[in-house]
Protein backbone atom coordinates (compact mmCIF):
# COMPACT_ATOMS: atom_id res chain seq x y z
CA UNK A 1 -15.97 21.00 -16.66
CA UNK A 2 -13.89 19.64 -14.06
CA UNK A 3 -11.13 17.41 -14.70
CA UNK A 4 -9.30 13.86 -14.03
CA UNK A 5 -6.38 11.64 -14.39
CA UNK A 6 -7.33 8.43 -16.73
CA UNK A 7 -6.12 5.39 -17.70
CA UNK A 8 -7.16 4.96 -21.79
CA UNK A 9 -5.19 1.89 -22.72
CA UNK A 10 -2.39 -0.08 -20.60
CA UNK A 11 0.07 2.39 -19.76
CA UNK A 12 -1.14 5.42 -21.00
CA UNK A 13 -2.72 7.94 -18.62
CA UNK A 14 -4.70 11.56 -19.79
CA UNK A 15 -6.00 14.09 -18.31
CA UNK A 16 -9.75 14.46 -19.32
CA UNK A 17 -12.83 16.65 -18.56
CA UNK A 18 -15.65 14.22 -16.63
CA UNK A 19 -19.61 15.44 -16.07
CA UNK A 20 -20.17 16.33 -12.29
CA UNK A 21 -23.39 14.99 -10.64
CA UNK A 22 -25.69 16.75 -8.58
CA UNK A 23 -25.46 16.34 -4.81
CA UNK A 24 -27.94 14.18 -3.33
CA UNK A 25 -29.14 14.56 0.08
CA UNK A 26 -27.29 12.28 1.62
CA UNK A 27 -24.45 13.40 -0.19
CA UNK A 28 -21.25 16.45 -0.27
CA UNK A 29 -19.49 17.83 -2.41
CA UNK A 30 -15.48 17.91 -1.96
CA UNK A 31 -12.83 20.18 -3.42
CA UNK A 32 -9.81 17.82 -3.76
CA UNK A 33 -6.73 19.13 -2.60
CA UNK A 34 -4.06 16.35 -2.54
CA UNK A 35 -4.53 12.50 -4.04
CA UNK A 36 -1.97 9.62 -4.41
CA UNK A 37 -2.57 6.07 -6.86
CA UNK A 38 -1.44 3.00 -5.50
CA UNK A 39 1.93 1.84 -6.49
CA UNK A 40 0.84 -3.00 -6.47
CA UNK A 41 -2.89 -3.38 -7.35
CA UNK A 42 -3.85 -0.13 -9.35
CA UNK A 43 -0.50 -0.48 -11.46
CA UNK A 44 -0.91 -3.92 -12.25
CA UNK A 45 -3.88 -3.19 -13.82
CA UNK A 46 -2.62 0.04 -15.26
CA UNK A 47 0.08 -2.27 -17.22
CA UNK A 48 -2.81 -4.57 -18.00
CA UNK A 49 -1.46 -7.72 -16.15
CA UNK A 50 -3.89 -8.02 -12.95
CA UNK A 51 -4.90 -11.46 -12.66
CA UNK A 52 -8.64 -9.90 -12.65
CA UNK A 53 -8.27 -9.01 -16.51
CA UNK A 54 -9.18 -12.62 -17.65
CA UNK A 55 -10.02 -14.10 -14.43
CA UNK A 56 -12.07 -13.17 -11.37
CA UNK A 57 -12.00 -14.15 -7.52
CA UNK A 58 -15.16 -15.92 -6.58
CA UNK A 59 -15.41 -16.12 -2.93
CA UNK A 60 -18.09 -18.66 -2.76
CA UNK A 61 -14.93 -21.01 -4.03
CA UNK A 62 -12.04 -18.97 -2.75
CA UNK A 63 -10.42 -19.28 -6.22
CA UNK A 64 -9.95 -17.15 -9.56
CA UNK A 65 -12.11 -18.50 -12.23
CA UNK A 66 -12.14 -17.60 -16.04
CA UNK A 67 -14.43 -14.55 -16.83
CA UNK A 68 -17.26 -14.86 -19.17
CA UNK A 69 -14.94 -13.89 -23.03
CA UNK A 70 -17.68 -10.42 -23.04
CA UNK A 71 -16.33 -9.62 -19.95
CA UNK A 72 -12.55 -9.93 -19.73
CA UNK A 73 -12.08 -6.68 -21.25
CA UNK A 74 -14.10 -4.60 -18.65
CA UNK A 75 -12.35 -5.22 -15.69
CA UNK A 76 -8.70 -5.07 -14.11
CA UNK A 77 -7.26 -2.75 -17.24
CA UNK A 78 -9.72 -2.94 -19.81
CA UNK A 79 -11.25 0.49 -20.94
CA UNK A 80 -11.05 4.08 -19.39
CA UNK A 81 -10.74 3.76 -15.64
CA UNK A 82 -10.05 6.84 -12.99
CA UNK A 83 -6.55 6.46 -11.51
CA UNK A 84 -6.37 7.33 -7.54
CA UNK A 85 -6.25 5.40 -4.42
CA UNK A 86 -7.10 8.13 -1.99
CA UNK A 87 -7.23 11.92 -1.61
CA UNK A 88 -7.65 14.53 1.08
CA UNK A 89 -10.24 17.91 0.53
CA UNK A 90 -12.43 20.25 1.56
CA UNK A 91 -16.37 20.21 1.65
CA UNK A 92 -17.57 22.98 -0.57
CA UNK A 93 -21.23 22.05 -0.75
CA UNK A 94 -23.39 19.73 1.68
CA UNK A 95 -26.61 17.59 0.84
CA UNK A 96 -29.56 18.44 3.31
CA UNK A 97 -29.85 15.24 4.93
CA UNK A 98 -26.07 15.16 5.90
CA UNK A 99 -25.60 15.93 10.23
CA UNK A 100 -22.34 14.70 10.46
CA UNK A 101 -19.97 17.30 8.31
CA UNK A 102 -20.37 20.90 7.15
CA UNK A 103 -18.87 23.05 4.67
CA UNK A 104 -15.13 24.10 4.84
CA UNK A 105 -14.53 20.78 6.46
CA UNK A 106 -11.57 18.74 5.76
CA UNK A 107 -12.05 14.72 4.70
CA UNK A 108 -9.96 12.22 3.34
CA UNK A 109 -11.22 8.99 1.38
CA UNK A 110 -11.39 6.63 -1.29
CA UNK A 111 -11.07 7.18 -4.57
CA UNK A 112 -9.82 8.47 -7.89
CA UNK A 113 -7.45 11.63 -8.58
CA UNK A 114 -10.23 14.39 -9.78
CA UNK A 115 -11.18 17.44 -8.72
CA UNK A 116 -14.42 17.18 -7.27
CA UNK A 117 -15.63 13.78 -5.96
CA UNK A 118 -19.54 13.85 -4.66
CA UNK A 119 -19.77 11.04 -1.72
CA UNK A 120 -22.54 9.72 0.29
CA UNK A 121 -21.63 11.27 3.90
CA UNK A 122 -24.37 9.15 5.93
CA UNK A 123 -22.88 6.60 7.80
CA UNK A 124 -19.92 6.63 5.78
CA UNK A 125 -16.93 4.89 7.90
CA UNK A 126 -14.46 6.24 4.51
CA UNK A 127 -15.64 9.00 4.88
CA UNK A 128 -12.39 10.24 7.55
CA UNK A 129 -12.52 13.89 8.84
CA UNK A 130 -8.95 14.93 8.51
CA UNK A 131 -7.83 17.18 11.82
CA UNK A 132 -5.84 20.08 12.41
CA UNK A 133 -2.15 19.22 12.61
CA UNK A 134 -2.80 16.06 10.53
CA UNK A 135 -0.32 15.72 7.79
CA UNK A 136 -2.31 14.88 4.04
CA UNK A 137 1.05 12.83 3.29
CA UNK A 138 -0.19 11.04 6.29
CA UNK A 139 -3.74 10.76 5.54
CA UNK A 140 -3.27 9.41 1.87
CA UNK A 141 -1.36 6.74 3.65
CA UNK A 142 -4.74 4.99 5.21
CA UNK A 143 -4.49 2.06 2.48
CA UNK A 144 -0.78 1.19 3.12
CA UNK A 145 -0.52 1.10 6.38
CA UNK A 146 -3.73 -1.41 6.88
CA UNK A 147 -1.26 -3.87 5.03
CA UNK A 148 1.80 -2.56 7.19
CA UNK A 149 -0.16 -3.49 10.15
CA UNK A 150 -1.71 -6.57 9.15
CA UNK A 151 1.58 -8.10 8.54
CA UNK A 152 3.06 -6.92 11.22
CA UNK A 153 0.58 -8.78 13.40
CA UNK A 154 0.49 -11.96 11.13
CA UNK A 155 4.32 -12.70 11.72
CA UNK A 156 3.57 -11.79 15.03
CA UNK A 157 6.30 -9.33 16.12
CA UNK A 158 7.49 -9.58 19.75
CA UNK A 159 9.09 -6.94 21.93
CA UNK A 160 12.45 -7.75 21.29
CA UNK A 161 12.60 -9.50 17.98
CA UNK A 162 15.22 -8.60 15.25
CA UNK A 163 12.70 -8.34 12.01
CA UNK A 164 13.77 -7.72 8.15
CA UNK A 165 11.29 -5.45 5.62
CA UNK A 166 11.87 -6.65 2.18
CA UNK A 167 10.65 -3.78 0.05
CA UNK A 168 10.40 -0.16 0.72
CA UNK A 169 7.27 0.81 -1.04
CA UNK A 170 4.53 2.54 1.04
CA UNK A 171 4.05 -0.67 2.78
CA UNK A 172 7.40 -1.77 3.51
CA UNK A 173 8.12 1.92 4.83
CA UNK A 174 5.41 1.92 7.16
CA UNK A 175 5.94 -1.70 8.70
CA UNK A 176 9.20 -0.74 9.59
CA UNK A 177 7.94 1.72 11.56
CA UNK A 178 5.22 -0.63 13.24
CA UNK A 179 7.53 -2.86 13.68
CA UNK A 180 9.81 -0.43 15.99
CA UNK A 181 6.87 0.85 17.68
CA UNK A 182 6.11 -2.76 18.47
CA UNK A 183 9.08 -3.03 20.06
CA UNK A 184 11.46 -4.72 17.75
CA UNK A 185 15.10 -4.58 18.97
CA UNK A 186 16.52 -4.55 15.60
CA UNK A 187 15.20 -3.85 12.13
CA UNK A 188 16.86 -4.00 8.92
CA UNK A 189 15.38 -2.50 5.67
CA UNK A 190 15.79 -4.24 1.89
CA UNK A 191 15.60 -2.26 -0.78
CA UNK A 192 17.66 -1.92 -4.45
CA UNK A 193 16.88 2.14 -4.49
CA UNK A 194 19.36 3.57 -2.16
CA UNK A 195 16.69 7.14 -1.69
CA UNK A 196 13.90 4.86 0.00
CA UNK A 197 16.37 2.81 2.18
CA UNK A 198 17.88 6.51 3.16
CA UNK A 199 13.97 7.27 4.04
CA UNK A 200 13.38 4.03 6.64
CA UNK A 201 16.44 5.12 8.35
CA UNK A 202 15.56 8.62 8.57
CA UNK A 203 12.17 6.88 10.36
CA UNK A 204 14.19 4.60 12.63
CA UNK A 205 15.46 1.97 10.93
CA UNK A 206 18.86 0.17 11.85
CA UNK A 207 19.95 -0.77 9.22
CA UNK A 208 19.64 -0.92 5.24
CA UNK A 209 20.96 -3.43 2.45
CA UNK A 210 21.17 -3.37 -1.43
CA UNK A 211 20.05 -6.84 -2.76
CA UNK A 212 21.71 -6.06 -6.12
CA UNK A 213 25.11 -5.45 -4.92
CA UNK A 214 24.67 -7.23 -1.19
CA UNK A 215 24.34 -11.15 -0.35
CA UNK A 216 21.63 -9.60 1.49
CA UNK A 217 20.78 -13.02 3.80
CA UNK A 218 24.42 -13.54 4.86
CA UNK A 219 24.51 -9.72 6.29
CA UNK A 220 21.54 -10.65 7.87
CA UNK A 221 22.94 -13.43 9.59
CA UNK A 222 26.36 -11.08 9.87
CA UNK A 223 24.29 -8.78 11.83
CA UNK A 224 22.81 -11.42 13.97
CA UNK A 225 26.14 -13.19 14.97
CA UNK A 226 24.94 -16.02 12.45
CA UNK A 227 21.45 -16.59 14.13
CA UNK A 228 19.32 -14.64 11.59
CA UNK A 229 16.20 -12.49 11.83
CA UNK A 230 13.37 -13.67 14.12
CA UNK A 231 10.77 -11.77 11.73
CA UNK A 232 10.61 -11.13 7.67
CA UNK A 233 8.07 -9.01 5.99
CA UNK A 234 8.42 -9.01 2.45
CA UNK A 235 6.43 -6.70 0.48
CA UNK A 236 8.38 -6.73 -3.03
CA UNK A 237 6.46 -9.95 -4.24
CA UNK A 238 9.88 -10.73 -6.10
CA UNK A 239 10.62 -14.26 -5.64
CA UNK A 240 14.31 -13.19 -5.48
CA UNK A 241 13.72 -11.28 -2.56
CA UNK A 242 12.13 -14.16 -0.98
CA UNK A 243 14.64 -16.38 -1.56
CA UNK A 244 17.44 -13.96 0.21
CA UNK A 245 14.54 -13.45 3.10
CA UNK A 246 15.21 -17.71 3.44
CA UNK A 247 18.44 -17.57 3.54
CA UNK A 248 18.77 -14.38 6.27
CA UNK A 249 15.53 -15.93 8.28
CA UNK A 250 16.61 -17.27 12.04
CA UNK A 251 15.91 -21.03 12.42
CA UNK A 252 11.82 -21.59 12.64
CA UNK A 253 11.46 -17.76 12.23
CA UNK A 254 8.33 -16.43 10.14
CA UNK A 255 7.84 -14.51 6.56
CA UNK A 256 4.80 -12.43 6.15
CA UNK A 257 4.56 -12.73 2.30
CA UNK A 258 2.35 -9.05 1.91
CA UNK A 259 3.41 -8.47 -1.76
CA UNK A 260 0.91 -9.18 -4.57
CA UNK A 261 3.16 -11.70 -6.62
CA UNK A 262 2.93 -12.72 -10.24
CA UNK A 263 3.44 -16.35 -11.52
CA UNK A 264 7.44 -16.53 -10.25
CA UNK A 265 9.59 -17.13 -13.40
CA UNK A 266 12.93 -18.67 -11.71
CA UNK A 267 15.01 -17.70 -8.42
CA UNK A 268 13.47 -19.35 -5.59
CA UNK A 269 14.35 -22.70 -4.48
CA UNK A 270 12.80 -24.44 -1.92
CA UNK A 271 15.61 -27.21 -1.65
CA UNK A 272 17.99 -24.45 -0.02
CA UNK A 273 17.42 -23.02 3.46
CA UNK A 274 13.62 -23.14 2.99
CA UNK A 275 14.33 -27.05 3.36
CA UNK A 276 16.84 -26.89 6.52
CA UNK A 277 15.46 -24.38 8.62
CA UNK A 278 11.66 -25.16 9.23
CA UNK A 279 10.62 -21.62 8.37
CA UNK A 280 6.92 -20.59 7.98
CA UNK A 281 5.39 -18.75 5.57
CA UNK A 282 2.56 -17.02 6.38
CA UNK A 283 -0.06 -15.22 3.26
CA UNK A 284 -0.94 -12.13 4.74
CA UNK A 285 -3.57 -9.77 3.73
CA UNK A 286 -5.01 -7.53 6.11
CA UNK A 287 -8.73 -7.11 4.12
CA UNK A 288 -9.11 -11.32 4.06
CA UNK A 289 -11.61 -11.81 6.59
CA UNK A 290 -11.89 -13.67 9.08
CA UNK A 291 -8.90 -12.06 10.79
CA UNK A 292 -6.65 -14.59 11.75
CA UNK A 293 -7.62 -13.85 15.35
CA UNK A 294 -10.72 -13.16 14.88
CA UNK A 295 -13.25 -12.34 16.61
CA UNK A 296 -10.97 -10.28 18.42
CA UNK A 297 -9.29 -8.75 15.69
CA UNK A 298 -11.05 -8.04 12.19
CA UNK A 299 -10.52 -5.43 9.28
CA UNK A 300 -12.08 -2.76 11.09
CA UNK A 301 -9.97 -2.97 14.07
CA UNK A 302 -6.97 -2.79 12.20
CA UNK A 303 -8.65 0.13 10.01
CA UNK A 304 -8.93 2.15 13.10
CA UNK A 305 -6.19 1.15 15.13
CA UNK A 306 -3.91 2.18 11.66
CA UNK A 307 -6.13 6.02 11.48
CA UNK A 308 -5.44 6.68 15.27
CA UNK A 309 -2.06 6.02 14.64
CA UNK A 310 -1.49 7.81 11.42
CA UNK A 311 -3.49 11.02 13.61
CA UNK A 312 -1.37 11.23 16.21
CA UNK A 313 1.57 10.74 14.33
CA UNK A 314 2.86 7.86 15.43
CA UNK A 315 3.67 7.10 12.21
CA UNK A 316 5.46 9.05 9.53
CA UNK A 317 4.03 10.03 5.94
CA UNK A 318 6.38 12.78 5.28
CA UNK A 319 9.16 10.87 3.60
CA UNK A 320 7.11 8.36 1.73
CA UNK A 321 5.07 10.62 -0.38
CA UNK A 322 7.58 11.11 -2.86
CA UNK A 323 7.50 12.74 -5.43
CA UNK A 324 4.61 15.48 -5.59
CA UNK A 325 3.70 17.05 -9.12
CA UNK A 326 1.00 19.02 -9.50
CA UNK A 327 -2.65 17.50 -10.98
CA UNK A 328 -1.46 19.02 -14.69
CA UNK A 329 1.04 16.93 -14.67
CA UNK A 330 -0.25 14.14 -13.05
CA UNK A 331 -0.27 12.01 -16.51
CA UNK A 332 3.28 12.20 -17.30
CA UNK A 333 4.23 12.13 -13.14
CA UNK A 334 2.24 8.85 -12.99
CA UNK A 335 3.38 7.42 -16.27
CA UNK A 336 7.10 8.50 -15.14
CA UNK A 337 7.15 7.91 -11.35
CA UNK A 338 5.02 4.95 -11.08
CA UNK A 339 4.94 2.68 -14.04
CA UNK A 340 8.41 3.52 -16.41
CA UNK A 341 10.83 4.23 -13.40
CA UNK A 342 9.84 3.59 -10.19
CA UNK A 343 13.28 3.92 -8.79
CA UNK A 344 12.38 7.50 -8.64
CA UNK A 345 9.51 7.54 -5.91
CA UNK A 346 8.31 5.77 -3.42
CA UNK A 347 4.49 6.91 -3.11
CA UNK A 348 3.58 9.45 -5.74
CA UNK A 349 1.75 12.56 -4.15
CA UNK A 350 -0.70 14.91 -6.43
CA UNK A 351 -1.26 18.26 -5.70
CA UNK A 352 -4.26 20.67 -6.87
């Protein structure tokens, strides 16, 4: 029987034999060859402290309301869930009503880290065919940089603008990049783990500062000759961080607040720069829809605008899937690399 990388209680993952399907018609059948999880959403839940455990998000009232008691274990890190964001393979077997792929060919989509996964392949937009020359690093990468992107474009980045990234997680990695390729004259990176600060410079970063041992929005303001940074994307969700991204923000300059945040327990006050400076603060989410500038922009546009630019290259996977371990020890690598000490990764890769 084939097998797949489980959570079974918060913060315990297994590998564990599944039962396989039968491929529909409209269905094939994919070999997996390399997966990655997803470092915010998936390991909140994995810890058990996603705000979906108790609660849930009802969009007819764009709030979170209290689940139903027989419900608040089945969702958000109750019970046995597959662990996996996304994963790149090859089609081994195709149902007979599929046109669009064939056997041998190589996809990327959705979904947990297994060794077979059976998708509908009709119509499928999630269903990406993977070309020669692209990188799986890059491909695995889809999810992130929607976020990247979506922030990028919420604090509205100009040619020219100096811009800060506050967290070097997938996300934070890859806006820095956008936000060169959009044209940014300066951009400094944030980050307490000195290996993924190394990595945005290796991608074109300017410039990189510890928050631990640096008064990070002084040497923003240092390298600004005391004006600050036009732009701030902050990705860590740390309320510290967002207080130093206040404090190292130019006058009337914008934060794009990416990072899923938990209930903030003490470091950010509002009665500092925040008052003085007339910054804005801007929620962004690339998924919410309407766009903000819709109906020109939506989702989709940013889902295929971030694909053509993860094809071509144009941005750089190589250095943010880190580390790989191999499926059989996917458990421990995800327990390790994600979860216990982070400080050690930036995007876990599996390999099969």
């Amino acid at each position: 029987m084939p097998k797949q990388l489980i959570a079974v209680v918060p913060r315990k993952a297994i590998i564990e034999e599944y039962e396989e399907g039968i491929v529909k018609p409209n269905q094939v059948k994919v070999k997996v060859e390399s997966a990655s999880p997803k470092h915010g959403s998936e390991l909140a839940g994995f810890r058990g402290e996603s705000p979906h455990t108790a609660d849930y998000f009802d969009e007819e009232w764009n709030m979170f309301l209290p689940r139903p008691p027989q419900d608040a274990e089945k969702s958000g890190g109750g019970g046995k869930w597959n662990l996996g964001n996304q994963w790149v393979g090859v089609i081994v077997e195709v149902g007979s009503e599929v046109k669009d792929y064939v056997m041998g060919e190589r996809v990327c989509s959705y979904g947990g880290i297994r060794e077979f996964h059976i998708v509908n392949a009709v119509d499928n937009y999630y269903l990406k065919k993977v070309p020669e020359g692209m990188s799986w690093k890059n491909a695995v990468c889809f999810d992130p940089a929607q976020f990247a992107l979506g922030a990028i474009r919420d604090a509205q980045v100009r040619v020219g603008d100096r811009v800060a990234i506050f967290g070097l997680g997938a996300i934070g990695q890859i806006a820095a990049q956008i936000a060169k390729a959009a044209g940014a004259s300066y951009v400094a990176v944030i980050d307490p783990i000195e290996m993924r600060r190394d990595a945005a410079i290796r991608n074109g970063a300017d410039a990189g500062f510890n928050p631990v041992t640096q008064d990070v929005g002084l040497e923003l303001k240092k390298a600004t000759n005391k004006l600050g940074v036009d732009v701030i994307i902050e990705t860590s969700a740390s309320e510290h961080a967002l207080q130093q991204s206040l404090r190292g923000l130019a006058y009337g300059g914008t934060i794009a607040f990416v990072g899923w945040a938990r209930a903030f327990k003490g470091g950010l006050d509002l009665g500092r720069e925040a008052h003085f400076n007339n910054a804005k603060i801007v929620f962004s989410r690339a998924c919410s829809e309407p766009n903000p500038d819709y109906p020109r922009w939506s989702w989709r546009r940013i889902e295929d605008v971030c694909w053509d630019m993860l094809k071509s290259g144009q941005i750089n996977c190589d250095d943010i899937i880190y580390p790989v371990v191999p499926f059989e020890q996917s458990a421990q690598g995800y327990e390790i690399h994600v979860d216990q000490s982070p400080e050690q990764s930036i995007k876990l890769g599996v390999s099969f």
